[in-house]
Protein backbone atom coordinates (compact mmCIF):
# COMPACT_ATOMS: atom_id res chain seq x y z
CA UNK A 1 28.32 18.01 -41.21
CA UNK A 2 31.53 19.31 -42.51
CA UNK A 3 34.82 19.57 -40.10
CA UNK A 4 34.30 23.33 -40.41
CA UNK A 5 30.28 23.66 -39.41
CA UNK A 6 30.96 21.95 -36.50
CA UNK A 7 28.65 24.57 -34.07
CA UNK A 8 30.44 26.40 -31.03
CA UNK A 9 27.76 27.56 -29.38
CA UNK A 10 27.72 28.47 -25.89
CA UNK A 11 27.25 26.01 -23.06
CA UNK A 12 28.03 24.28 -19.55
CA UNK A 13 31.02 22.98 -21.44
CA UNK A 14 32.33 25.90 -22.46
CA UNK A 15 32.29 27.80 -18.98
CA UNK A 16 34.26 24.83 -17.95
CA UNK A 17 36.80 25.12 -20.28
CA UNK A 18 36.33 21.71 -21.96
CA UNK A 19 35.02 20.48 -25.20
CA UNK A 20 33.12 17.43 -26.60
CA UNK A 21 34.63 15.40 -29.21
CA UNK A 22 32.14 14.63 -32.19
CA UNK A 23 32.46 13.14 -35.76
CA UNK A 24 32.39 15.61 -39.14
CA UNK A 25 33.58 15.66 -42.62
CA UNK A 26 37.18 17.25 -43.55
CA UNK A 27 37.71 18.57 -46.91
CA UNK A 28 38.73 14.97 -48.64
CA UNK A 29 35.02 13.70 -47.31
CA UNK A 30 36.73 11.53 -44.85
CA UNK A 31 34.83 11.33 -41.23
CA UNK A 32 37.58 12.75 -38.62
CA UNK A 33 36.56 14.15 -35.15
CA UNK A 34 36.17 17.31 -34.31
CA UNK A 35 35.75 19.56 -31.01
CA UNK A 36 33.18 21.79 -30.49
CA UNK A 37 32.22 23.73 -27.34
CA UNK A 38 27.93 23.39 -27.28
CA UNK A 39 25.20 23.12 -29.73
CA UNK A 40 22.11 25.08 -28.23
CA UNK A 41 19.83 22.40 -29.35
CA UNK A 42 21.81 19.84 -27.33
CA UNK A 43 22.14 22.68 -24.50
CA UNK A 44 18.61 23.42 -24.10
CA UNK A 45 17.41 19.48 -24.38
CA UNK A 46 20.35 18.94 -21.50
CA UNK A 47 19.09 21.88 -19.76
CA UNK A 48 15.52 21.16 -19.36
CA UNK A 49 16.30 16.96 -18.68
CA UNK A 50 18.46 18.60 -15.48
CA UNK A 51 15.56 20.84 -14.64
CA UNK A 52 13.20 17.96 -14.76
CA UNK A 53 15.58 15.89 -12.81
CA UNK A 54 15.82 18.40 -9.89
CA UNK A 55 12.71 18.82 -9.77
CA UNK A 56 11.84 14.97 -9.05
CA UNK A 57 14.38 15.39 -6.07
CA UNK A 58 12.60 18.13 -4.41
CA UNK A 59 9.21 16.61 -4.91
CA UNK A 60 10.45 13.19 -3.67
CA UNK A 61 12.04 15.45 -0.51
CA UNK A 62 8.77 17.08 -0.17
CA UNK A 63 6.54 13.29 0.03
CA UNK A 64 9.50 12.06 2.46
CA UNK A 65 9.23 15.42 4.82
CA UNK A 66 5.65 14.69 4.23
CA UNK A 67 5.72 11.01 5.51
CA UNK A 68 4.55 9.58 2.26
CA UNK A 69 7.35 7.85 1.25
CA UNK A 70 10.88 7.00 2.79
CA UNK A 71 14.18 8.34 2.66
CA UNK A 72 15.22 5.64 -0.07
CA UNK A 73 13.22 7.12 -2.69
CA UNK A 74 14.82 10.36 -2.02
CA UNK A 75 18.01 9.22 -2.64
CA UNK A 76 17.76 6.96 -5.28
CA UNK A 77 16.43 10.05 -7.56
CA UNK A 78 19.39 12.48 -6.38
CA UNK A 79 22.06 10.07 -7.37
CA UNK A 80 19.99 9.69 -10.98
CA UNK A 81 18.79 6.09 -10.57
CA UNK A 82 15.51 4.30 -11.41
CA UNK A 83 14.04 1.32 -9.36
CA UNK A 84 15.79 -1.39 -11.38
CA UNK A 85 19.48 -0.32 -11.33
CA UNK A 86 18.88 0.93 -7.33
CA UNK A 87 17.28 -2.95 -6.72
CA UNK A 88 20.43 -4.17 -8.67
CA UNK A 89 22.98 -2.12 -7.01
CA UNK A 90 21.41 -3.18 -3.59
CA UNK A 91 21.15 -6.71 -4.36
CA UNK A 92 16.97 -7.13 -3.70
CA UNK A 93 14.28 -7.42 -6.11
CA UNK A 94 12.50 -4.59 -7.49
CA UNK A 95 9.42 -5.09 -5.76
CA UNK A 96 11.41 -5.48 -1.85
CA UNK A 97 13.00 -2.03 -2.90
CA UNK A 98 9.96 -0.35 -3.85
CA UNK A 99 8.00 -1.76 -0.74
CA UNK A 100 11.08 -0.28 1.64
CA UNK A 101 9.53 3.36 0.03
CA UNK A 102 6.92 2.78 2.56
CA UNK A 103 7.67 4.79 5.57
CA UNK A 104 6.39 2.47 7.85
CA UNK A 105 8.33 -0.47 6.39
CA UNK A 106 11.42 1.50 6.17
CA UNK A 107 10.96 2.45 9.98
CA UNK A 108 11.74 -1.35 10.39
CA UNK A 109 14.48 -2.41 8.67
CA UNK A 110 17.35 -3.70 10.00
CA UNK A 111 20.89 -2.08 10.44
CA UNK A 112 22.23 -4.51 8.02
CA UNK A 113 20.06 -3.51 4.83
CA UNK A 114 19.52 0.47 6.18
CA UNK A 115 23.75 -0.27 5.39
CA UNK A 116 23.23 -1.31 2.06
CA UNK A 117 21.15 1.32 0.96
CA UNK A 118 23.78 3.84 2.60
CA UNK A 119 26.82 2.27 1.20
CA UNK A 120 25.20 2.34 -2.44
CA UNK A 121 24.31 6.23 -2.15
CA UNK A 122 27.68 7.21 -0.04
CA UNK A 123 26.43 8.27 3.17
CA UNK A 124 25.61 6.88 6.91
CA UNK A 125 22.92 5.62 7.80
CA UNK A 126 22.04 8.67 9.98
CA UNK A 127 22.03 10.62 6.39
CA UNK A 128 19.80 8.00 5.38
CA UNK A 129 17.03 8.46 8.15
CA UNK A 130 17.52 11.96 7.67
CA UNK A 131 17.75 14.16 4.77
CA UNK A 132 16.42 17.76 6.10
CA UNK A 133 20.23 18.45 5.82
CA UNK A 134 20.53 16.48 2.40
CA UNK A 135 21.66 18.73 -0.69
């Protein structure tokens, strides 16, 4: 698109007094970058991945309030992770990490890996037993 086109639509980024840095045309048909402050297409689409991101948190709160799964799970989807990158960060394979979503099994870990998990997502491990208080 040409240097001028570039859309300013409203968004996030433009309540927050910044702007995104993206590629156009000037008048010589050279590429050069250009700012721009929100494309509603890009808006909505970033929007509605949020909404469907908050709303795995709360159900994932709901199943460990619920006793169906364990704290872990909980945390790995507010801090935007999927079972591979959490197994990574925590140094297990995927299959230990997914088994520790087992309340029961989670109810018996030791200090020593409850401590991994917490140091990966930030918090004690009292946060990590218990997240009625969790955002």
């Amino acid at each position: 698109m040409k240097k001028s086109e570039v859309p300013q639509d409203k968004s996030n980024l433009e309540s927050a007094n910044l702007r995104e840095l993206c590629y156009a045309v000037d008048e010589n048909g050279e590429y050069t970058t250009a700012h721009t402050t929100g494309w509603d297409p890009k808006t909505i689409a970033l929007n509605n991945a949020i909404e469907e991101i908050n709303q795995r948190v709360e159900e994932a709160k709901n199943r460990v309030l619920n006793n169906q799964t364990s704290p872990i799970e909980y945390y790995m989807e507010l801090h935007k992770m999927d079972l591979p990158i959490l197994a990574s960060y925590v140094g297990l394979w995927k299959w230990r990490v997914k088994r520790h979503f087992k309340p029961k099994v989670f109810n018996k870990l030791s200090n020593k890996l409850l401590q991994k998990y917490a140091d990966v997502f930030e918090i004690s491990i009292d946060q990590l037993k218990n997240i009625e208080h969790a955002n």
